[in-house]
C-alpha atoms as a PDB file:
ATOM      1  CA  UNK A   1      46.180  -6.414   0.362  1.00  0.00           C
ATOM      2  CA  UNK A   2      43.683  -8.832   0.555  1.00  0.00           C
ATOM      3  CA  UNK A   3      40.217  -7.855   2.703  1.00  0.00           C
ATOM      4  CA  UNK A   4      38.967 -10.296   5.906  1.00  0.00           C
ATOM      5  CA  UNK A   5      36.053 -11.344   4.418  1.00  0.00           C
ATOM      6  CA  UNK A   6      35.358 -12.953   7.912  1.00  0.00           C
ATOM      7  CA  UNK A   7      34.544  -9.735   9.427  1.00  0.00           C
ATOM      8  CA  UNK A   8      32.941  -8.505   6.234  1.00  0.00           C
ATOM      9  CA  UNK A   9      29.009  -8.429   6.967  1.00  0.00           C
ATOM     10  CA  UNK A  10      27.195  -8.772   3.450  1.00  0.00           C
ATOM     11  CA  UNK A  11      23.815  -8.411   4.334  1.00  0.00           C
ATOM     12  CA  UNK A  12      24.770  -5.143   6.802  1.00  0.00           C
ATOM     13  CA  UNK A  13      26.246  -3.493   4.075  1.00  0.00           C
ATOM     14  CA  UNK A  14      23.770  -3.602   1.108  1.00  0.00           C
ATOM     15  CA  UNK A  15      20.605  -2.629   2.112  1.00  0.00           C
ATOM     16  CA  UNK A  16      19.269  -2.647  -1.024  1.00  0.00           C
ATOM     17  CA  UNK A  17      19.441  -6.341  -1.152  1.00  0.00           C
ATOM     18  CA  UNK A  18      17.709  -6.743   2.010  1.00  0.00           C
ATOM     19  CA  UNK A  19      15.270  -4.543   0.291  1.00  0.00           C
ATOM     20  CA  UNK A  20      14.170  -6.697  -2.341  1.00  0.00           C
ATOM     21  CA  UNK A  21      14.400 -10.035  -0.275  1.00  0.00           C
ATOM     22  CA  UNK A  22      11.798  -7.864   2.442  1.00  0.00           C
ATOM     23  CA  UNK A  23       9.355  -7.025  -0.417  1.00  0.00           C
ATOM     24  CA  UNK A  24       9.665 -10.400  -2.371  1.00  0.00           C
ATOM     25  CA  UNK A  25       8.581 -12.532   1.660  1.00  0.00           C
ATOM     26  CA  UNK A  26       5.774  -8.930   1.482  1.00  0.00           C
ATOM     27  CA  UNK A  27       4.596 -10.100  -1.805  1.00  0.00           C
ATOM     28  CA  UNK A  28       4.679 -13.698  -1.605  1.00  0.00           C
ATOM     29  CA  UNK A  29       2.611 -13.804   1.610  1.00  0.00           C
ATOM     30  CA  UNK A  30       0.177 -11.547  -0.473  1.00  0.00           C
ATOM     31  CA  UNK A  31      -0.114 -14.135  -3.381  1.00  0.00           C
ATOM     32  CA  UNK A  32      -0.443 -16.889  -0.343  1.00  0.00           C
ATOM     33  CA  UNK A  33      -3.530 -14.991   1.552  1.00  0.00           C
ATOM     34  CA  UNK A  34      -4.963 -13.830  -1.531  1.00  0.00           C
ATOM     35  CA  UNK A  35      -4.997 -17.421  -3.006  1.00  0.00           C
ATOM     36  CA  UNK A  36      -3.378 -15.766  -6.587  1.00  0.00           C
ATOM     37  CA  UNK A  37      -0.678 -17.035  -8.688  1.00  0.00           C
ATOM     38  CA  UNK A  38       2.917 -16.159  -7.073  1.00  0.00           C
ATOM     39  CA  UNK A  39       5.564 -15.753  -9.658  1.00  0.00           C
ATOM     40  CA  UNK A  40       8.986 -13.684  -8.102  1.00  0.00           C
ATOM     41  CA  UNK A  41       9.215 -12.276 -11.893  1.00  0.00           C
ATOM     42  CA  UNK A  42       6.089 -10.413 -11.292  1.00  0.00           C
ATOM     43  CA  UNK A  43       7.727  -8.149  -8.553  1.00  0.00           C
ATOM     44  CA  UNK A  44       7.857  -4.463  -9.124  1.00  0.00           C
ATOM     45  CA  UNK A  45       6.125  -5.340 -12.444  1.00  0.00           C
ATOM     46  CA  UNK A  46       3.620  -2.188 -13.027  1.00  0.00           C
ATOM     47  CA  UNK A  47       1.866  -4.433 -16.036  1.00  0.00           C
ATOM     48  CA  UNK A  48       1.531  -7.452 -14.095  1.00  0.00           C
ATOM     49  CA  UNK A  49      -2.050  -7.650 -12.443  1.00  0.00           C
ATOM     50  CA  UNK A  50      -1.242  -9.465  -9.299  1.00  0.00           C
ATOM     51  CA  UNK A  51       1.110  -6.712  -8.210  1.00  0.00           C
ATOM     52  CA  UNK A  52      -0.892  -3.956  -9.081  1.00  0.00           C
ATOM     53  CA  UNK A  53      -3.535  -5.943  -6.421  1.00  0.00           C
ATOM     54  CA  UNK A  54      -0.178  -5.969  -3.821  1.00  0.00           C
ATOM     55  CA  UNK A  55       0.421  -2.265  -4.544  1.00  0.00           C
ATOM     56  CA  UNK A  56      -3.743  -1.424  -3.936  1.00  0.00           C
ATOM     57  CA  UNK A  57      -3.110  -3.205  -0.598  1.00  0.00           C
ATOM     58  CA  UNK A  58      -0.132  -1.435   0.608  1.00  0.00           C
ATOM     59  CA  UNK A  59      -1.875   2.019  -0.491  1.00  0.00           C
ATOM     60  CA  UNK A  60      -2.753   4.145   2.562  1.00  0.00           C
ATOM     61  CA  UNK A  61      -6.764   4.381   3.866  1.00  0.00           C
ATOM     62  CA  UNK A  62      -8.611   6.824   4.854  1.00  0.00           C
ATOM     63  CA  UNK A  63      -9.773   7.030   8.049  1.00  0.00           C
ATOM     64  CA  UNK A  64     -13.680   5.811   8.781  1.00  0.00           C
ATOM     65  CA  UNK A  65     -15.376   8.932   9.445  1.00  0.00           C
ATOM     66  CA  UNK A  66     -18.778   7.063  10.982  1.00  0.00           C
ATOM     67  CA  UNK A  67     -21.742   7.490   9.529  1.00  0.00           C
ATOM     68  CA  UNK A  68     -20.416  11.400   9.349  1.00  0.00           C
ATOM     69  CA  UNK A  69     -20.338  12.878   5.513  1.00  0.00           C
ATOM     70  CA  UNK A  70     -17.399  14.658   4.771  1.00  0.00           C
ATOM     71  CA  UNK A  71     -18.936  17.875   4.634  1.00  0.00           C
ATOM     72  CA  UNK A  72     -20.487  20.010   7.818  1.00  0.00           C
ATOM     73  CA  UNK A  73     -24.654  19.358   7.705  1.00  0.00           C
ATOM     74  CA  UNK A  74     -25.470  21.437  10.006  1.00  0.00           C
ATOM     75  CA  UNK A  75     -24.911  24.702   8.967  1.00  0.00           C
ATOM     76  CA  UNK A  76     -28.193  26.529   7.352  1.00  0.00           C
ATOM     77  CA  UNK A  77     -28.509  26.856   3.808  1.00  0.00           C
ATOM     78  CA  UNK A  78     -29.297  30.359   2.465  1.00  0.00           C
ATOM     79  CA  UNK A  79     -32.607  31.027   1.392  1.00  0.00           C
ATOM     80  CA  UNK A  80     -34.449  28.464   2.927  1.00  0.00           C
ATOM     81  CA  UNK A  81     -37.438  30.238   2.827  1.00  0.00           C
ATOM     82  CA  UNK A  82     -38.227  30.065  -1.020  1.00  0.00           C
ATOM     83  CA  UNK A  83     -38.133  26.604  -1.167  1.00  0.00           C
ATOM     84  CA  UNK A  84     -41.194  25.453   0.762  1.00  0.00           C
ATOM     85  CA  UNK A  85     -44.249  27.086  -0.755  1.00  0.00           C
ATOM     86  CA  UNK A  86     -46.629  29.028   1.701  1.00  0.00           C
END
């Protein structure tokens, strides 16, 4: 029997498409802000330079800590004493 492609939803139904369409608008408005040369081949390219510049943007930050170092400064150090001379 033949299917009713009229209530047959394409775009609902293969999310992977809509995948690729989503990241190819991500990356193309990346190339656009970033003034670089947009070319749809390029996408999910490891090689290609400009992606590797998409992916570095995409990557998760760390948090800004301040002026704060990452390590606890105020805790004594141990033997304090011998390193001042008397």
């Amino acid at each position: 029997m033949a299917r009713n492609y009229k209530d047959y939803q394409y775009f609902a139904n293969r999310p992977d498409v809509v995948k690729v369409w989503d990241d190819l608008e991500a990356y193309h408005d990346f190339c656009r802000f970033e003034l670089c040369d947009f070319n749809p081949a390029d996408l999910y390219r490891k090689d290609s330079v400009n992606y590797q510049a998409y992916l570095a943007s995409k990557r998760p930050r760390r948090p800004y800590m301040g002026n704060k170092p990452r390590w606890d400064n105020n805790k004594p150090r141990y033997n304090n004493e011998s390193r001042f001379s008397r």
